[in-house]
Protein backbone atom coordinates (compact mmCIF):
# COMPACT_ATOMS: atom_id res chain seq x y z
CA UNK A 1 0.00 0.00 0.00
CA UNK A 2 1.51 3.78 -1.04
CA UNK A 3 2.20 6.13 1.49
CA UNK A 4 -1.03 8.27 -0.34
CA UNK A 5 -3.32 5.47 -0.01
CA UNK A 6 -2.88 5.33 3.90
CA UNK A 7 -3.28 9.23 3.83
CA UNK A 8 -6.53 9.30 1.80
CA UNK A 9 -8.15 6.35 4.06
CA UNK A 10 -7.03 8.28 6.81
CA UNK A 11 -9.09 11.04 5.41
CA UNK A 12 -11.94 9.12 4.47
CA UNK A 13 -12.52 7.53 8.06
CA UNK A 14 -11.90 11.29 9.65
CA UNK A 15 -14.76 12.46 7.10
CA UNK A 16 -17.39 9.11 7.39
CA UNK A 17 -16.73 9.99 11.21
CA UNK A 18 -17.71 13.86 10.87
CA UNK A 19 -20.57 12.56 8.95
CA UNK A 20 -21.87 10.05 11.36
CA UNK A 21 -21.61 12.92 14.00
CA UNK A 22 -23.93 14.85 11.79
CA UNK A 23 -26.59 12.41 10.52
CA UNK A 24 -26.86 11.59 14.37
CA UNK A 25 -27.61 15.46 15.61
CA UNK A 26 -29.67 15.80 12.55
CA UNK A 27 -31.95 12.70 13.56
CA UNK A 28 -32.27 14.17 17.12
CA UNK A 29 -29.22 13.28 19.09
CA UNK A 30 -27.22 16.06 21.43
CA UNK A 31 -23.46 16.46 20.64
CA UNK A 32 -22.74 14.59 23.46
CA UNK A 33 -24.59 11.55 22.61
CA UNK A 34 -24.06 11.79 18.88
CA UNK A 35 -20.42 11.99 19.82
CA UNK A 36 -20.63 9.04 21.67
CA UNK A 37 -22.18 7.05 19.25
CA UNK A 38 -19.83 8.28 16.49
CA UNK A 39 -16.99 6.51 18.56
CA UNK A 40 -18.32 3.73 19.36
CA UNK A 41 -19.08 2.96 15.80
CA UNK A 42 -15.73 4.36 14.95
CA UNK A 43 -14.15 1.48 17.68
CA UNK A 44 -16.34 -1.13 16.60
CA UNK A 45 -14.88 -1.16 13.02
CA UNK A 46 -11.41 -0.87 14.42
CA UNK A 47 -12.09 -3.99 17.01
CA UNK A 48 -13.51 -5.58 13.60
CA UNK A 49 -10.65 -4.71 11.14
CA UNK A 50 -8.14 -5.60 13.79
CA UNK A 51 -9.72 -9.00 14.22
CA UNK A 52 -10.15 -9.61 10.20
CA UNK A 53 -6.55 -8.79 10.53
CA UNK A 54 -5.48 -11.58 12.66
CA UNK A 55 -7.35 -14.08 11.19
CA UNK A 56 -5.54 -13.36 8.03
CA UNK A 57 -2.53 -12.99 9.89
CA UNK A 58 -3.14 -16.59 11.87
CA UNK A 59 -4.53 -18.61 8.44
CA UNK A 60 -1.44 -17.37 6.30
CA UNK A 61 -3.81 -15.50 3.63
CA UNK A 62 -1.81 -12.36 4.05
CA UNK A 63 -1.05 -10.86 0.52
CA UNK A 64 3.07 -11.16 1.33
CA UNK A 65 2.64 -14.53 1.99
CA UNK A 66 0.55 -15.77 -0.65
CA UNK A 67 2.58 -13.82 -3.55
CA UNK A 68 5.69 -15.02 -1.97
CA UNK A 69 4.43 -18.59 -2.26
CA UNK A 70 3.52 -17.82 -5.84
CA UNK A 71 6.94 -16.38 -6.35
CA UNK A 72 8.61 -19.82 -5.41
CA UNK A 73 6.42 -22.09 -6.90
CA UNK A 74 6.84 -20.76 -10.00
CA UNK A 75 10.77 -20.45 -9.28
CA UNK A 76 11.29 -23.68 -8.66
CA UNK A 77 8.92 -24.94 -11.65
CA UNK A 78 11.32 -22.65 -13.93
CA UNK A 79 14.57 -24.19 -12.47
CA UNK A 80 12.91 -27.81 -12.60
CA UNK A 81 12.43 -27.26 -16.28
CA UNK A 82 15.42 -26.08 -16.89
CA UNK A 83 17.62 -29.40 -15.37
CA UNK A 84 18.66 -31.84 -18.32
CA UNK A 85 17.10 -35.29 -17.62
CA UNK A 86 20.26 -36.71 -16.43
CA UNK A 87 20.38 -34.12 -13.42
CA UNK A 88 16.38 -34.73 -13.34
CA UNK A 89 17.33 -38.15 -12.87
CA UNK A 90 19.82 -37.40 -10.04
CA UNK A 91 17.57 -35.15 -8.27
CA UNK A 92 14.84 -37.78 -7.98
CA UNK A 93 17.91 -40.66 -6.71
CA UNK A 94 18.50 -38.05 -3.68
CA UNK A 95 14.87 -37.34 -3.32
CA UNK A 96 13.94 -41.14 -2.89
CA UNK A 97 17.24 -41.72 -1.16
CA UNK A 98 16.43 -39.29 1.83
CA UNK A 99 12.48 -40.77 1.93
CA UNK A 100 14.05 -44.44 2.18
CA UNK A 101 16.25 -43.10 5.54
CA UNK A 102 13.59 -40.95 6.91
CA UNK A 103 11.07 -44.07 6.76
């Protein structure tokens, strides 16, 4: 995410709040309680972002990790194609080799 992007959410929440604030005095709320209100809806989607958040975090799904998984399957598919079959061959020996001790 750009440096801009973070600025103009920023922004947007700051505004959505000041609106909130208004639509609550306009339907008959005192600043005091449509500030309150304002807030705690404000909170409640921070509580609810932070916990989207870690459950992305927790279930790997976090954008990082799932193009860096992209980046090394498709690095390792590249370099796999690239081996002649006689190193193919070789590969496969070590590969059943280490599966035979491990068992």
């Amino acid at each position: 995410m750009r440096k801009i992007d973070v600025l103009g959410i920023g922004v947007g929440i700051f505004v959505a709040g000041g609106l909130v604030y208004i639509v609550l005095q306009v339907a008959g709320l005192d600043n005091i309680e449509a500030g309150i209100w304002s807030q705690l809806l404000l909170v409640a989607g921070l509580i609810g972002w932070v916990a989207t958040y870690i459950t992305r975090a927790a279930g790997n799904k976090m954008t990082y990790i799932q193009q860096r998984e992209a980046y090394e399957e498709a690095y390792f598919k590249k370099r796999l194609e690239e081996l002649t079959p006689e190193e193919l061959a070789r590969v496969q020996a070590e590969i059943d080799q280490e599966r035979s001790q491990t068992k």
